[in-house]
Protein backbone atom coordinates (compact mmCIF):
# COMPACT_ATOMS: atom_id res chain seq x y z
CA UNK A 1 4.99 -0.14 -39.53
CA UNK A 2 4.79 -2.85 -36.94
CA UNK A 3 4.45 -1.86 -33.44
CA UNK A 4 7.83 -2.69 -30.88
CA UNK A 5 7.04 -5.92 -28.54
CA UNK A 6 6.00 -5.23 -25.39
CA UNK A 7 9.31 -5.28 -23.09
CA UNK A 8 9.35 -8.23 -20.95
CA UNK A 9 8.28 -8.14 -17.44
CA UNK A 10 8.70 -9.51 -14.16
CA UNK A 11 5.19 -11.57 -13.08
CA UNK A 12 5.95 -10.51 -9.49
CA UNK A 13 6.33 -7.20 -8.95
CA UNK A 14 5.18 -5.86 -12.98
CA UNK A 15 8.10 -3.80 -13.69
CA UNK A 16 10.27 -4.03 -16.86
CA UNK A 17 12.80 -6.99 -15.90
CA UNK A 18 15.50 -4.75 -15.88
CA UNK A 19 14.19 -2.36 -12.76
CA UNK A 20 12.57 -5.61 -11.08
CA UNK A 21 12.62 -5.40 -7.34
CA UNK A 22 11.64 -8.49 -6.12
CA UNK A 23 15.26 -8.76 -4.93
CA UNK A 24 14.77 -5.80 -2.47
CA UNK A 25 11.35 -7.25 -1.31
CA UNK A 26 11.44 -8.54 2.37
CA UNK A 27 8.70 -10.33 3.94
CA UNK A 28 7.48 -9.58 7.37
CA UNK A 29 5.26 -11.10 10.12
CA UNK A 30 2.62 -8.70 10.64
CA UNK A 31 -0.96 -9.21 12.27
CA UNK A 32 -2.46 -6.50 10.49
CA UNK A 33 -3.79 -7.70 7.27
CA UNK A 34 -3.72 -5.09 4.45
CA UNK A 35 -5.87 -4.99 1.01
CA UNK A 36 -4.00 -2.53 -1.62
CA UNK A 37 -6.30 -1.10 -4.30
CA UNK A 38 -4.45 -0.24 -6.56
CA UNK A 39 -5.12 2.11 -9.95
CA UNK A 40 -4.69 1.04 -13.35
CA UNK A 41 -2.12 3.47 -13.95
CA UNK A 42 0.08 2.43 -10.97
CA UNK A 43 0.61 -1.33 -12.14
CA UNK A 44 2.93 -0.44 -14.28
CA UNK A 45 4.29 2.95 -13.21
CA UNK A 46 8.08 2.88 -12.37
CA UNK A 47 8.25 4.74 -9.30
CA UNK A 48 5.25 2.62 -7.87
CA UNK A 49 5.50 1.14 -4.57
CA UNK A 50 2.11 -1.14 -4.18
CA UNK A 51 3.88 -4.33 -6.00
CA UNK A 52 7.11 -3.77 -3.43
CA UNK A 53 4.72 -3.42 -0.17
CA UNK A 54 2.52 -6.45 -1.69
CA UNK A 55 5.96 -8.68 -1.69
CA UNK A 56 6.78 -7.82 1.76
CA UNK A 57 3.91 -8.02 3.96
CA UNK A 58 2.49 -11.88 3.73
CA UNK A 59 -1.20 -10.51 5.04
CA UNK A 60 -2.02 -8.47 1.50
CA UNK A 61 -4.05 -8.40 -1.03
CA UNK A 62 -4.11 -6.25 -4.17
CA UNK A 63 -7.10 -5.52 -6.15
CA UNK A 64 -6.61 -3.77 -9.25
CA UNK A 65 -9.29 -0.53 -10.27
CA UNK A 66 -10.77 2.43 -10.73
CA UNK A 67 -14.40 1.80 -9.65
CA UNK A 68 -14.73 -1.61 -7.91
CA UNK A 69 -17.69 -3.56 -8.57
CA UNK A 70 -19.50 -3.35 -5.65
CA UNK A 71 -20.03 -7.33 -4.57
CA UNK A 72 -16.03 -8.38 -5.41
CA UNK A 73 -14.83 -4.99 -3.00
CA UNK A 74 -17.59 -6.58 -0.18
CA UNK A 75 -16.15 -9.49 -0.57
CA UNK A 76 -12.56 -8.53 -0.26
CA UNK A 77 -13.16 -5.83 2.73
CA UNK A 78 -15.25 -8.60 4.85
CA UNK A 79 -14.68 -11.71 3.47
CA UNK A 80 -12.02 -14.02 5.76
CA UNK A 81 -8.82 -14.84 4.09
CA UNK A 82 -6.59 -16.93 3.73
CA UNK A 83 -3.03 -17.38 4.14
CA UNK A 84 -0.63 -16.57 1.97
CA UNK A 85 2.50 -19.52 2.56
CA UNK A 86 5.06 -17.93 4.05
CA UNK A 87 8.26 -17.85 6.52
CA UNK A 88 7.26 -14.46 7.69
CA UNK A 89 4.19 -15.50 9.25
CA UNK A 90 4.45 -19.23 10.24
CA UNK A 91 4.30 -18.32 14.12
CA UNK A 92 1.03 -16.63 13.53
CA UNK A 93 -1.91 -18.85 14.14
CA UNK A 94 -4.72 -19.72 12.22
CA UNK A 95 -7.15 -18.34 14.75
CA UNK A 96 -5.87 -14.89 13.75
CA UNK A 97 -6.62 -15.47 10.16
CA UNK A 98 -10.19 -16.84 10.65
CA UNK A 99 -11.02 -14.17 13.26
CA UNK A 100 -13.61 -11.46 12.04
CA UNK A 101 -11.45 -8.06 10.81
CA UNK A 102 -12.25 -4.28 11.17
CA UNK A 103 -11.88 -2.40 8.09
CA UNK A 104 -9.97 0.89 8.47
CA UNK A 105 -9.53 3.09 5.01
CA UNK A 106 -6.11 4.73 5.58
CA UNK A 107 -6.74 8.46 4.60
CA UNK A 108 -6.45 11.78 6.64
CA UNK A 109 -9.53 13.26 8.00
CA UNK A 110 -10.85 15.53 5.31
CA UNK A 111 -14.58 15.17 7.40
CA UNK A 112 -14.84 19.27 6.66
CA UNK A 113 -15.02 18.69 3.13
CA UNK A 114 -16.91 15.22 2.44
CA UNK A 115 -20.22 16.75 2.46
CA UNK A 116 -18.42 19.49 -0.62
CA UNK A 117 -17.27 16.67 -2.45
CA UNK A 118 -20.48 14.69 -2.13
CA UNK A 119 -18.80 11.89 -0.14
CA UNK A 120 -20.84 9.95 2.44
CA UNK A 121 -19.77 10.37 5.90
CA UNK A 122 -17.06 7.82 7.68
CA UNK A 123 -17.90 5.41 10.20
CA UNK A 124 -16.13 6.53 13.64
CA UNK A 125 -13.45 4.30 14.87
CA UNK A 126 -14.40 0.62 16.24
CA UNK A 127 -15.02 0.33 19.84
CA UNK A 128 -13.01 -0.30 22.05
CA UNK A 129 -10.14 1.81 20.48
CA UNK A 130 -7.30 0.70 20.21
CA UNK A 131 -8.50 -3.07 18.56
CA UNK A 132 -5.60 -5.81 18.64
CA UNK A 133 -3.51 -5.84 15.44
CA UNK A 134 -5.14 -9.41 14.79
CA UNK A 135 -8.65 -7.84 14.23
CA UNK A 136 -7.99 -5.15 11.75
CA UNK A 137 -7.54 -4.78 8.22
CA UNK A 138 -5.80 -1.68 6.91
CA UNK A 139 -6.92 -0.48 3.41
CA UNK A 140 -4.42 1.18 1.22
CA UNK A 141 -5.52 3.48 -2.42
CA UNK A 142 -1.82 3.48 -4.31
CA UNK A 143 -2.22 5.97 -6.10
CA UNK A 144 -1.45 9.63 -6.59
CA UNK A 145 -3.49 12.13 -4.38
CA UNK A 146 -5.94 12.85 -7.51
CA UNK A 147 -6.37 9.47 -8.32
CA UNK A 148 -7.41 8.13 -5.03
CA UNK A 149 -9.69 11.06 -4.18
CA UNK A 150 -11.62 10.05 -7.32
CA UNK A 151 -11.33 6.45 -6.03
CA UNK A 152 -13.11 7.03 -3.10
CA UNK A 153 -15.57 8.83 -4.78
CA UNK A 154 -16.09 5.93 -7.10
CA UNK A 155 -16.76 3.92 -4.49
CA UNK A 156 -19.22 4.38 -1.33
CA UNK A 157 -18.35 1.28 0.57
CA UNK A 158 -14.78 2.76 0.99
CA UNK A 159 -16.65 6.30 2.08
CA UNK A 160 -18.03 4.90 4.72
CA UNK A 161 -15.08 3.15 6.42
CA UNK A 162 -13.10 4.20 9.43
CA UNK A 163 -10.82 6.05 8.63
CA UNK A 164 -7.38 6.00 9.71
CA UNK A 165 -5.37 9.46 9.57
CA UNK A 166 -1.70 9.00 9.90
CA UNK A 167 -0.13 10.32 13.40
CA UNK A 168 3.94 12.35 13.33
CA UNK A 169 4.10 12.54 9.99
CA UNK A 170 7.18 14.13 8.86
CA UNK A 171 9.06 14.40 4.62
CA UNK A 172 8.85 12.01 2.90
CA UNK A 173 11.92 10.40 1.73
CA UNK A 174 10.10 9.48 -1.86
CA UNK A 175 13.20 11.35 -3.46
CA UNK A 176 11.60 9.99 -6.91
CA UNK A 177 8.73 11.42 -6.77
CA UNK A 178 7.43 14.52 -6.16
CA UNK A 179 5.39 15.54 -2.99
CA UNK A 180 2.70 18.39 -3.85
CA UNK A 181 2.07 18.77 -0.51
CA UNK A 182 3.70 18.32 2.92
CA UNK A 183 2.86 15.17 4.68
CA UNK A 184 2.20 13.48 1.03
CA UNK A 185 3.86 9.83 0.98
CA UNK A 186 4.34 6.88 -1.08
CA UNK A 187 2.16 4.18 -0.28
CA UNK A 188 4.99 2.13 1.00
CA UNK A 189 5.74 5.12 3.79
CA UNK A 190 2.30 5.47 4.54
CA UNK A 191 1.87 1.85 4.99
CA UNK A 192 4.65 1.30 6.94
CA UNK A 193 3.60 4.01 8.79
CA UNK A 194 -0.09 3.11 9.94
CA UNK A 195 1.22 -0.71 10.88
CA UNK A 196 3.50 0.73 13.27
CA UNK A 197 0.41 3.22 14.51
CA UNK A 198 -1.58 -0.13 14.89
CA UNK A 199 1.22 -2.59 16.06
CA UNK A 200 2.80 -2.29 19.68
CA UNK A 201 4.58 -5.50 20.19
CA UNK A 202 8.59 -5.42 20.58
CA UNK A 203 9.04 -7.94 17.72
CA UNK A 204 6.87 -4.83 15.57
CA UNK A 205 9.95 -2.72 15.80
CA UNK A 206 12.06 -4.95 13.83
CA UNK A 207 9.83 -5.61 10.97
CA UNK A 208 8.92 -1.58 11.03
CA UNK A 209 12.82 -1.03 10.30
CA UNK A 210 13.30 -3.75 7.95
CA UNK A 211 10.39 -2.12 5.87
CA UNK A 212 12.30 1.02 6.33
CA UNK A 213 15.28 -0.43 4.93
CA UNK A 214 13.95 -1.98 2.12
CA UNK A 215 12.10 1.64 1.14
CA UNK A 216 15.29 3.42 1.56
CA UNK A 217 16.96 0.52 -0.62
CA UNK A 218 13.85 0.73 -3.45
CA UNK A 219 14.99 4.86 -3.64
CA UNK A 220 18.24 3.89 -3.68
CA UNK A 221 18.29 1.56 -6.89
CA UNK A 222 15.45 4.35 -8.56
CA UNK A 223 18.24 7.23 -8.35
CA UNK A 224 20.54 4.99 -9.61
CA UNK A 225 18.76 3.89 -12.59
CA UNK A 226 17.76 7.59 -13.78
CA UNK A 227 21.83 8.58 -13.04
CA UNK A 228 21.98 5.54 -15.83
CA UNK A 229 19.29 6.78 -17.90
CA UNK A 230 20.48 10.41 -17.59
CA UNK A 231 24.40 9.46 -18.47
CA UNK A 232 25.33 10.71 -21.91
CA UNK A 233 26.70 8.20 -24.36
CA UNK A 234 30.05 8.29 -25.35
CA UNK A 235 30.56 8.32 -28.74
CA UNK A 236 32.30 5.69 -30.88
């Protein structure tokens, strides 16, 4: 028996063409660059939200993994990047880009039970705190709370970043995904989160509620397309 063909997919955001976002996706100007690792099992997963967050802020990266090999993650946490073109991000200089970044591993402070869990202790916070926006670099794990414990386990040089515990947190509106914990968000929310934490300027405010928008819009068209899914068919 021949196996079914693969169903088609969109090259931007990886999901089947007919639950492709890329229409919902909304780049912003941000200063804070942001590297995504993302797991294996979230490239593909249909309530993901690394792809959408990729698409809308013009400073990311995503680096697909598990365990990282160890020069390529060096590389991507302190290596200078470059720009990706876009409209978002054309009154930004290139100063900013060139300028050297401070990593900051977005995670809550689980200090107590690193030692348990055989992780190697964070780095505190760079000094002076707060940095400007242009001098960090915000690192995201997509994927579930499991996965991105082992992640970090995986992988010491993310152990021994800053680390950046979000601030306020309240539900998450994720209503397509469950939450096994309060406080647990998508990596969109978080994200969104943790720029507005690290970005202060009036213009910030704007691109925080756009990325709001285009969250609530991604949940939106998810609950639709399970109502779809769920319908039954009529028969002929």
């Amino acid at each position: 028996m021949s196996k079914p063909e693969p169903r088609p997919r969109c090259p931007r955001c990886h999901r089947a063409l007919r639950t492709c976002v890329c229409t919902l996706a909304r780049p912003v100007a941000h200063q804070v660059e942001v590297l995504i690792l993302m797991h294996p099992m979230e490239v593909h997963e249909a309530k993901g939200t690394g792809h959408l967050l990729h698409l809308c802020l013009p400073r990311s990266r995503v680096m697909v993994g598990e365990e990282f090999d160890a020069a390529e993650l060096e590389a991507a946490l302190h290596g200078r990047w470059a720009s990706r073109a876009n409209t978002a991000n054309t009154a930004d200089t290139a100063d900013t880009d060139s300028a050297p970044r401070h990593n900051l591993l977005l995670y809550p402070d689980t200090a107590s039970q690193d030692a348990t869990l055989g992780l190697a202790a964070a780095s505190p916070l760079p000094l002076p705190w707060p940095q400007p926006p242009e001098r960090l670099r915000l690192v995201i794990i997509d994927g579930t709370w499991r996965k991105s414990r082992k992640m970090l386990y995986l992988n010491p040089a993310l152990q021994a970043l800053p680390r950046l515990p979000l601030l306020g947190v309240e539900d998450s509106g994720y209503a397509i995904r469950k939450a096994h914990l309060p406080g647990q968000l998508s990596s969109f929310e978080a994200a969104t989160l943790a720029l507005a934490q690290l970005q202060k300027r009036p213009e910030d405010a704007a691109a925080h509620a756009a990325l709001q928008e285009v969250f609530s819009q991604f949940v939106a068209q998810q609950l639709q397309l399970r109502q779809c899914n769920q319908a039954p068919q009529r028969s002929a």
